[in-house]
PDB file of N, CA and C in Angstrom:
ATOM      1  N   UNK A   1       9.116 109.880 -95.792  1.00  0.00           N
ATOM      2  CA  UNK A   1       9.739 110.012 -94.484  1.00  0.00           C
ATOM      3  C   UNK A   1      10.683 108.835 -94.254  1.00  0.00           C
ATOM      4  N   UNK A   2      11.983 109.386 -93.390  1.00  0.00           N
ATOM      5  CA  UNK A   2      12.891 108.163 -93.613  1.00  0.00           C
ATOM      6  C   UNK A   2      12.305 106.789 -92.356  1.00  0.00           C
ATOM      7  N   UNK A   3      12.546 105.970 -92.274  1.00  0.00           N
ATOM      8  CA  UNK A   3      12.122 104.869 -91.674  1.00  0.00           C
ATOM      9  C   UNK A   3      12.471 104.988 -90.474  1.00  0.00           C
ATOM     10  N   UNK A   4      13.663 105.896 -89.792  1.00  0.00           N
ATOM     11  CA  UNK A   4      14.207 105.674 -88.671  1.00  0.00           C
ATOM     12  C   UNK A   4      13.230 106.693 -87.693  1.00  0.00           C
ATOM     13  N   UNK A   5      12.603 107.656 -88.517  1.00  0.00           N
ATOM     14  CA  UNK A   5      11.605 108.553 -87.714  1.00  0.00           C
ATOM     15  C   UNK A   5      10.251 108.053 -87.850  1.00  0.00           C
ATOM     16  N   UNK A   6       9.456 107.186 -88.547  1.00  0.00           N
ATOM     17  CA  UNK A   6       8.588 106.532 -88.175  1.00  0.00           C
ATOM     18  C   UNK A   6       8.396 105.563 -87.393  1.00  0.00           C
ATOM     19  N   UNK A   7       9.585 104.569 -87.314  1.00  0.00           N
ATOM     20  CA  UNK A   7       9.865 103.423 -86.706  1.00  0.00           C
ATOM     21  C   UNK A   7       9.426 103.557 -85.022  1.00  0.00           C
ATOM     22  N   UNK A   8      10.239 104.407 -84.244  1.00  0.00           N
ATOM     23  CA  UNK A   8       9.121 105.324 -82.608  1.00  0.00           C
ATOM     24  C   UNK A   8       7.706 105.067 -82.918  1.00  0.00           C
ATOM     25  N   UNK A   9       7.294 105.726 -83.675  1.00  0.00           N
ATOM     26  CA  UNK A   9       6.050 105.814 -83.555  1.00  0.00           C
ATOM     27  C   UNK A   9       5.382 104.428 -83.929  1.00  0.00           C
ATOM     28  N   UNK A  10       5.784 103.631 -84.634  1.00  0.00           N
ATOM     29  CA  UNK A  10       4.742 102.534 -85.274  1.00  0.00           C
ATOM     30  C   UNK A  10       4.982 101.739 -84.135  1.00  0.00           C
ATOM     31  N   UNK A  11       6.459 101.464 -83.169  1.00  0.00           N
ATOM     32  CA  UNK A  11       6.788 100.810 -82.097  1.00  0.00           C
ATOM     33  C   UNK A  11       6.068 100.491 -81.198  1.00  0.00           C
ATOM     34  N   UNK A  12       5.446 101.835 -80.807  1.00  0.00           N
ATOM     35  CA  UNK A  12       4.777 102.396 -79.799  1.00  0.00           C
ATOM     36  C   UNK A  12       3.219 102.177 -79.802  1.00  0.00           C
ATOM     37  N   UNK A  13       2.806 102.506 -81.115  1.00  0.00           N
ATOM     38  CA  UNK A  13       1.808 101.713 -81.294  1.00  0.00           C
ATOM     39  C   UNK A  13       1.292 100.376 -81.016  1.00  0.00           C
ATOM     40  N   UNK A  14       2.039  99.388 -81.903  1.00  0.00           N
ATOM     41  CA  UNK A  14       2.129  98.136 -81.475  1.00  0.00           C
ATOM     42  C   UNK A  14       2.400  97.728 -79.859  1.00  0.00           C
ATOM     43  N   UNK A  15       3.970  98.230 -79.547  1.00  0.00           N
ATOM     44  CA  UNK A  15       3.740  97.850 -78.000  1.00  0.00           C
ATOM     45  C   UNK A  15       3.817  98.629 -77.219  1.00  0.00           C
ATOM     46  N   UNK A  16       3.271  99.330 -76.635  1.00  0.00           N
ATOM     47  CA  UNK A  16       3.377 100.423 -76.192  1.00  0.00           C
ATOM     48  C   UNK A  16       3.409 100.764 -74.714  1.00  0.00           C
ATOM     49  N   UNK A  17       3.881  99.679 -74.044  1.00  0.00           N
ATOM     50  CA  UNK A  17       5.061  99.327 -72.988  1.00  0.00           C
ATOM     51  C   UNK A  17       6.258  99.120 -73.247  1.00  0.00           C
ATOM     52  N   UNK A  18       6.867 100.211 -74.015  1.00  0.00           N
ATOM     53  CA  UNK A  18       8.253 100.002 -74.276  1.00  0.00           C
ATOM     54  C   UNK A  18       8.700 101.584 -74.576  1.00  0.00           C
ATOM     55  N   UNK A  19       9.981 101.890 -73.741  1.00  0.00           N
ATOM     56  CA  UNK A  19      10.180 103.348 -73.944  1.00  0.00           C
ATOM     57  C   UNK A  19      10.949 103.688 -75.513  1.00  0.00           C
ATOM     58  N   UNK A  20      11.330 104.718 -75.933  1.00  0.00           N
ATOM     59  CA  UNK A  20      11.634 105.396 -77.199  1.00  0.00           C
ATOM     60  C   UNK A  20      12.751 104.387 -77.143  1.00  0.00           C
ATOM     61  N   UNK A  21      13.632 103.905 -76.404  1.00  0.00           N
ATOM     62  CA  UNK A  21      14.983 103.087 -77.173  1.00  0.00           C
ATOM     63  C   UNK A  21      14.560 101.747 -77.091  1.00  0.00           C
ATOM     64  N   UNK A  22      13.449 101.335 -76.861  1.00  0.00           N
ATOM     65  CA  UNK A  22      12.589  99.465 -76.960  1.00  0.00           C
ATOM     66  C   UNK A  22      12.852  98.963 -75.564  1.00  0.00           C
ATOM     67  N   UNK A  23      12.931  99.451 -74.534  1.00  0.00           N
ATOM     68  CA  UNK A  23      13.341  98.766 -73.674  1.00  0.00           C
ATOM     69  C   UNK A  23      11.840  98.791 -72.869  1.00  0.00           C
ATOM     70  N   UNK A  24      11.794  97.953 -72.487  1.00  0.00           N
ATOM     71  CA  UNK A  24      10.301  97.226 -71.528  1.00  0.00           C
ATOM     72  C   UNK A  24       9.968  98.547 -70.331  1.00  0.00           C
ATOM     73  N   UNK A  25       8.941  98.499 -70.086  1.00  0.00           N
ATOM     74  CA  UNK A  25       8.432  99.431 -68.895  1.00  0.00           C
ATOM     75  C   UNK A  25       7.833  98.987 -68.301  1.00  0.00           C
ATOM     76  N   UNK A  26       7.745  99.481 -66.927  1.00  0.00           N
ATOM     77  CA  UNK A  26       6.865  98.585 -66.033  1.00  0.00           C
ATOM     78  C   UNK A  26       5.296  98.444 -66.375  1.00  0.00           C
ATOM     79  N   UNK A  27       4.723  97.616 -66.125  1.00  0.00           N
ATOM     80  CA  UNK A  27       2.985  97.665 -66.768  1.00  0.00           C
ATOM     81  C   UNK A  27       2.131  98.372 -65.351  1.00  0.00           C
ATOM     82  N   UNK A  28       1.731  98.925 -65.408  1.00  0.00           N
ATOM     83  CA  UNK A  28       0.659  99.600 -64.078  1.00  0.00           C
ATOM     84  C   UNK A  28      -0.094  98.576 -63.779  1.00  0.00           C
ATOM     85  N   UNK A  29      -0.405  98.140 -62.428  1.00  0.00           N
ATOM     86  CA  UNK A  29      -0.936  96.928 -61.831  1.00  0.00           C
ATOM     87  C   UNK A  29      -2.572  97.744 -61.539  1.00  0.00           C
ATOM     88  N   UNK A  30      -3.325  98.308 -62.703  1.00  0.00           N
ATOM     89  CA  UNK A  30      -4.520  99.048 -62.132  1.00  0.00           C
ATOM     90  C   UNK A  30      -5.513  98.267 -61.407  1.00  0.00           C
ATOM     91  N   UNK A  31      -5.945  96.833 -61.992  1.00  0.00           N
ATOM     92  CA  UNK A  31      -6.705  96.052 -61.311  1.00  0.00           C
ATOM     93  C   UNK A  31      -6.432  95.794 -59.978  1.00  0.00           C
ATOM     94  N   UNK A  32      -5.190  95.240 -59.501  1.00  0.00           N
ATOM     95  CA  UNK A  32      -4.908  95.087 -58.308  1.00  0.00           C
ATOM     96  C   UNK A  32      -4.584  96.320 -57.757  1.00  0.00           C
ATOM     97  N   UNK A  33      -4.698  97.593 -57.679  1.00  0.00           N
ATOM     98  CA  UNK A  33      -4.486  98.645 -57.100  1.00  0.00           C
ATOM     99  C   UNK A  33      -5.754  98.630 -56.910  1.00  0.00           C
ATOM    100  N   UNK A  34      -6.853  98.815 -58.165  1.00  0.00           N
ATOM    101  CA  UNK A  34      -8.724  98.949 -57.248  1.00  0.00           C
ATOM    102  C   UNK A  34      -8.905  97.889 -56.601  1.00  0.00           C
ATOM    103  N   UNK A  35      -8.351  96.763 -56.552  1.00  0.00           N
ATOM    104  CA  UNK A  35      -9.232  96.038 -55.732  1.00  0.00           C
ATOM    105  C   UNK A  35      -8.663  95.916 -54.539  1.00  0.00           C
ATOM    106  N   UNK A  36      -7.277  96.599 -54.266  1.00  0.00           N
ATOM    107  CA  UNK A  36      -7.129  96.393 -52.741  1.00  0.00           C
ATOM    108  C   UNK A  36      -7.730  98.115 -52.245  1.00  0.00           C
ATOM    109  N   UNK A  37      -7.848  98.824 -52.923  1.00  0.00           N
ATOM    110  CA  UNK A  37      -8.541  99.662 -52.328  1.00  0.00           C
ATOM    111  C   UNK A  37      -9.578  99.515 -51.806  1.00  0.00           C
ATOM    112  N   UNK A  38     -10.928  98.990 -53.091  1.00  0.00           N
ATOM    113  CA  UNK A  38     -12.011  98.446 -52.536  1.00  0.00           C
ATOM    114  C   UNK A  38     -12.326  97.586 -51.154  1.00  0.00           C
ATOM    115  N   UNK A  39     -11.246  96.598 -51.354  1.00  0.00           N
ATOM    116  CA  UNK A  39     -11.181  95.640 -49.621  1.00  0.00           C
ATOM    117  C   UNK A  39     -10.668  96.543 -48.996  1.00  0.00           C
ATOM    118  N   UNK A  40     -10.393  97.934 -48.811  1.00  0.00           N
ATOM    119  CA  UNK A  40      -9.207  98.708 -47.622  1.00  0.00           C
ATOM    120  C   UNK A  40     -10.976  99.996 -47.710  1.00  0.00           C
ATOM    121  N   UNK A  41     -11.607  99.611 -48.635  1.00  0.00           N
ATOM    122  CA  UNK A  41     -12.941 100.862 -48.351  1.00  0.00           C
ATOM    123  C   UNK A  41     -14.027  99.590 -47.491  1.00  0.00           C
ATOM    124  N   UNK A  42     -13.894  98.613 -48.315  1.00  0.00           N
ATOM    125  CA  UNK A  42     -15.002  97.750 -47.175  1.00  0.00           C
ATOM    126  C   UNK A  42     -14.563  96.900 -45.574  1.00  0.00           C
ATOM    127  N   UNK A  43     -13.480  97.207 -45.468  1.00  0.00           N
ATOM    128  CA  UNK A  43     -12.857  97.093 -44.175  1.00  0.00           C
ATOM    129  C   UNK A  43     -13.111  98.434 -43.165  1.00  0.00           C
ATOM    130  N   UNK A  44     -12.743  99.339 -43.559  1.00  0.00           N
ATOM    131  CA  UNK A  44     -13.609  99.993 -43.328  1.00  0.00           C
ATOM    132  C   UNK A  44     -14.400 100.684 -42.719  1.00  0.00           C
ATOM    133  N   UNK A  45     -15.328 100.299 -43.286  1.00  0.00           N
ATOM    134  CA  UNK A  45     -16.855 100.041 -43.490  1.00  0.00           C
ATOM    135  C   UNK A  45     -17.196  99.640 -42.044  1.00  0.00           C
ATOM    136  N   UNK A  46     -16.997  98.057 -42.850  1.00  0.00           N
ATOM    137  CA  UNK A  46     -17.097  97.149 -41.112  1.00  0.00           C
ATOM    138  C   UNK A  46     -16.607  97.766 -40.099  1.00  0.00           C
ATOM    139  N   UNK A  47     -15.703  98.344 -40.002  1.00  0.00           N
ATOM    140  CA  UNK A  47     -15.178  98.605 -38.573  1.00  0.00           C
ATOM    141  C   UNK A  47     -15.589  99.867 -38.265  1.00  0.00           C
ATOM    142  N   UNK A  48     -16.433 100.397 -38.909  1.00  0.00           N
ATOM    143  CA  UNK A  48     -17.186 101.746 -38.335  1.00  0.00           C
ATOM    144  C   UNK A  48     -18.366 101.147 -37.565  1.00  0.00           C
ATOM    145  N   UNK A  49     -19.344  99.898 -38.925  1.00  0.00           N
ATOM    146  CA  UNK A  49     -19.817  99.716 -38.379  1.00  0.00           C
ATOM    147  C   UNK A  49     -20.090  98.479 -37.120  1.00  0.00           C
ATOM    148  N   UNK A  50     -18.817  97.849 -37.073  1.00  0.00           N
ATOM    149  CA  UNK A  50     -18.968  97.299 -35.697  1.00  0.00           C
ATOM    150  C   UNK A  50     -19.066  98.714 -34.323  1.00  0.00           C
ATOM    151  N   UNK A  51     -17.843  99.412 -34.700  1.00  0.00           N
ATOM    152  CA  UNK A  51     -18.017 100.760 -33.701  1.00  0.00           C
ATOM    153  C   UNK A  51     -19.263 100.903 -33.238  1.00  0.00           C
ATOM    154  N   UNK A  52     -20.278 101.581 -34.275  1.00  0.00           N
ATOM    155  CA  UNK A  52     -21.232 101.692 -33.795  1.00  0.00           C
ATOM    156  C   UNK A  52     -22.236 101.020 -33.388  1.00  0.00           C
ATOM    157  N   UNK A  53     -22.330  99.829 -33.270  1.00  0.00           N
ATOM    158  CA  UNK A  53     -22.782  98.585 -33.164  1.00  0.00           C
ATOM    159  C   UNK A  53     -22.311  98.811 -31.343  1.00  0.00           C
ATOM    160  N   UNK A  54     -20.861  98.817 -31.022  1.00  0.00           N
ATOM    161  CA  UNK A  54     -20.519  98.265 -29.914  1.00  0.00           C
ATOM    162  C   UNK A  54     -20.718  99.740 -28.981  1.00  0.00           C
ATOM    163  N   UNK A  55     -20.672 101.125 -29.512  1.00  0.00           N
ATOM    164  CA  UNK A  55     -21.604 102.293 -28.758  1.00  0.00           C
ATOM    165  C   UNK A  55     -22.862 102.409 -28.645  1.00  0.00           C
ATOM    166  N   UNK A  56     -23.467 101.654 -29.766  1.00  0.00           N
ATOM    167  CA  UNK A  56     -25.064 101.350 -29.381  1.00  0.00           C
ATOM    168  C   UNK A  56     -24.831 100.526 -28.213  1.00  0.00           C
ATOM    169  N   UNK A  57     -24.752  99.550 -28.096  1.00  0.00           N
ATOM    170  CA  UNK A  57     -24.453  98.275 -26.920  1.00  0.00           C
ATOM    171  C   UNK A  57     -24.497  98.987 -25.743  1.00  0.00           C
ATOM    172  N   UNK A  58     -22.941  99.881 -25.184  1.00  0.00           N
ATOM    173  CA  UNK A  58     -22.544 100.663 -24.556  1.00  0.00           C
ATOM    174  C   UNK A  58     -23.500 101.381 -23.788  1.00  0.00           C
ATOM    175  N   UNK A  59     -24.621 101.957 -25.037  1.00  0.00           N
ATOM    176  CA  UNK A  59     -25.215 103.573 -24.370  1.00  0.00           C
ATOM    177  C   UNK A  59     -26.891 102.618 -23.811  1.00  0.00           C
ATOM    178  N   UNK A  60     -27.299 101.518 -24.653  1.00  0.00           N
ATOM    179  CA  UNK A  60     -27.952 100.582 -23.921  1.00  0.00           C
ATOM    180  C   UNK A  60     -28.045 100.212 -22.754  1.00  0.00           C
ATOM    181  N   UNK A  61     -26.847  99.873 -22.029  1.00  0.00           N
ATOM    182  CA  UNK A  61     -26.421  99.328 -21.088  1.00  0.00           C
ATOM    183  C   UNK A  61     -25.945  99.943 -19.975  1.00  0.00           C
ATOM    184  N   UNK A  62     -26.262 101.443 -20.171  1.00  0.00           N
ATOM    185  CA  UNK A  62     -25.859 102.501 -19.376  1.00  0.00           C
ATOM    186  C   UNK A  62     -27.468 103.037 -19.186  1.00  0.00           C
ATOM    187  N   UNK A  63     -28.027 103.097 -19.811  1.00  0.00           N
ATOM    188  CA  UNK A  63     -29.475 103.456 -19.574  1.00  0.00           C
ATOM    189  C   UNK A  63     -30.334 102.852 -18.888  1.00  0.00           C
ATOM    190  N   UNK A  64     -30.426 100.872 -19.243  1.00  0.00           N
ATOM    191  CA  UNK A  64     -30.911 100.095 -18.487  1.00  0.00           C
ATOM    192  C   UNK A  64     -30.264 100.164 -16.779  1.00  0.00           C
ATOM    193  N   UNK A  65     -29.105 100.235 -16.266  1.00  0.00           N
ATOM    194  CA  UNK A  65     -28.071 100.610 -15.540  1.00  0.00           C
ATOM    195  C   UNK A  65     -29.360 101.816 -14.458  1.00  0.00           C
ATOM    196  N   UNK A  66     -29.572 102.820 -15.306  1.00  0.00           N
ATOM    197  CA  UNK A  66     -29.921 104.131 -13.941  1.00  0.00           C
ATOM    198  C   UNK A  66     -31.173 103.604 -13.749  1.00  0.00           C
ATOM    199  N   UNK A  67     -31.777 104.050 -12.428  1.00  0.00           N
ATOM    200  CA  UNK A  67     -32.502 103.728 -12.252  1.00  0.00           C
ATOM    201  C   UNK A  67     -33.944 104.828 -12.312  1.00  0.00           C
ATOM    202  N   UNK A  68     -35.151 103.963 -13.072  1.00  0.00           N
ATOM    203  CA  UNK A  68     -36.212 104.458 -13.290  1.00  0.00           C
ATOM    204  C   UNK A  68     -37.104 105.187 -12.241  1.00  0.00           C
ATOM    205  N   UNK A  69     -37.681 106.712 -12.830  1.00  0.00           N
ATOM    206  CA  UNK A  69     -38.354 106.913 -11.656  1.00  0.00           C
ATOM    207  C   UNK A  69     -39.423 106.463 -11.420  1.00  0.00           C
ATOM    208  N   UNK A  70     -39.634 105.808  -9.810  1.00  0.00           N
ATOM    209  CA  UNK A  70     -40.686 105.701  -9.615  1.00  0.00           C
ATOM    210  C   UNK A  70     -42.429 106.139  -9.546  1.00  0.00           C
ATOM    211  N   UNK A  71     -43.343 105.631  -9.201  1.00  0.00           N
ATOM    212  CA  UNK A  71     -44.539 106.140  -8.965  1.00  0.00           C
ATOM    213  C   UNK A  71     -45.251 105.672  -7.458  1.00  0.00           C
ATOM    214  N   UNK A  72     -44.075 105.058  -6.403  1.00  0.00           N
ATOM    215  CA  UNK A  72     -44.418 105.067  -5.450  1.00  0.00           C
ATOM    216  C   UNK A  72     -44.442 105.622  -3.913  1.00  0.00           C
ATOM    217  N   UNK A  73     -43.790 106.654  -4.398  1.00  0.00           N
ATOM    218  CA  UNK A  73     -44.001 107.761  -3.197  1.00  0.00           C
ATOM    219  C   UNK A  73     -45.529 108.519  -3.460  1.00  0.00           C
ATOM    220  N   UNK A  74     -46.312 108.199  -4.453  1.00  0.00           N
ATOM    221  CA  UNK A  74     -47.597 109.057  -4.557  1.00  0.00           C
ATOM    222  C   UNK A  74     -48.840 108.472  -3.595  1.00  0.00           C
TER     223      UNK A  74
END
């Protein structure tokens, strides 16, 4: 096989961030893509669970609020 049709392929092998005419390609940033996801899933998180944290509070404080029935009209 002549050299000029293997040469692609062995290229590519070796570096294989580089398109069919050798020119550089961008590298995919995968690490930093999961890990700002991960901080954008545990953010979140937190802020659900402060939510519910601050509607617990809420429905607390609305209950203590009415007033209990008594047992002294008996």
């Amino acid at each position: 096989m002549p050299a000029e049709i293997l040469f692609p392929v062995i290229n590519d092998l070796i570096n294989p961030a580089t398109d069919q005419k050798g020119r550089a390609m961008a590298k995919s940033h995968y690490q930093f893509n999961k890990r700002q996801k991960e901080l954008d899933k545990k953010k979140k998180k937190d802020e659900k669970k402060q939510r519910k944290l601050e509607d617990k509070a809420v429905e607390t404080d609305e209950t203590e609020k009415e007033p209990s029935p008594s047992t002294e009209d008996m």
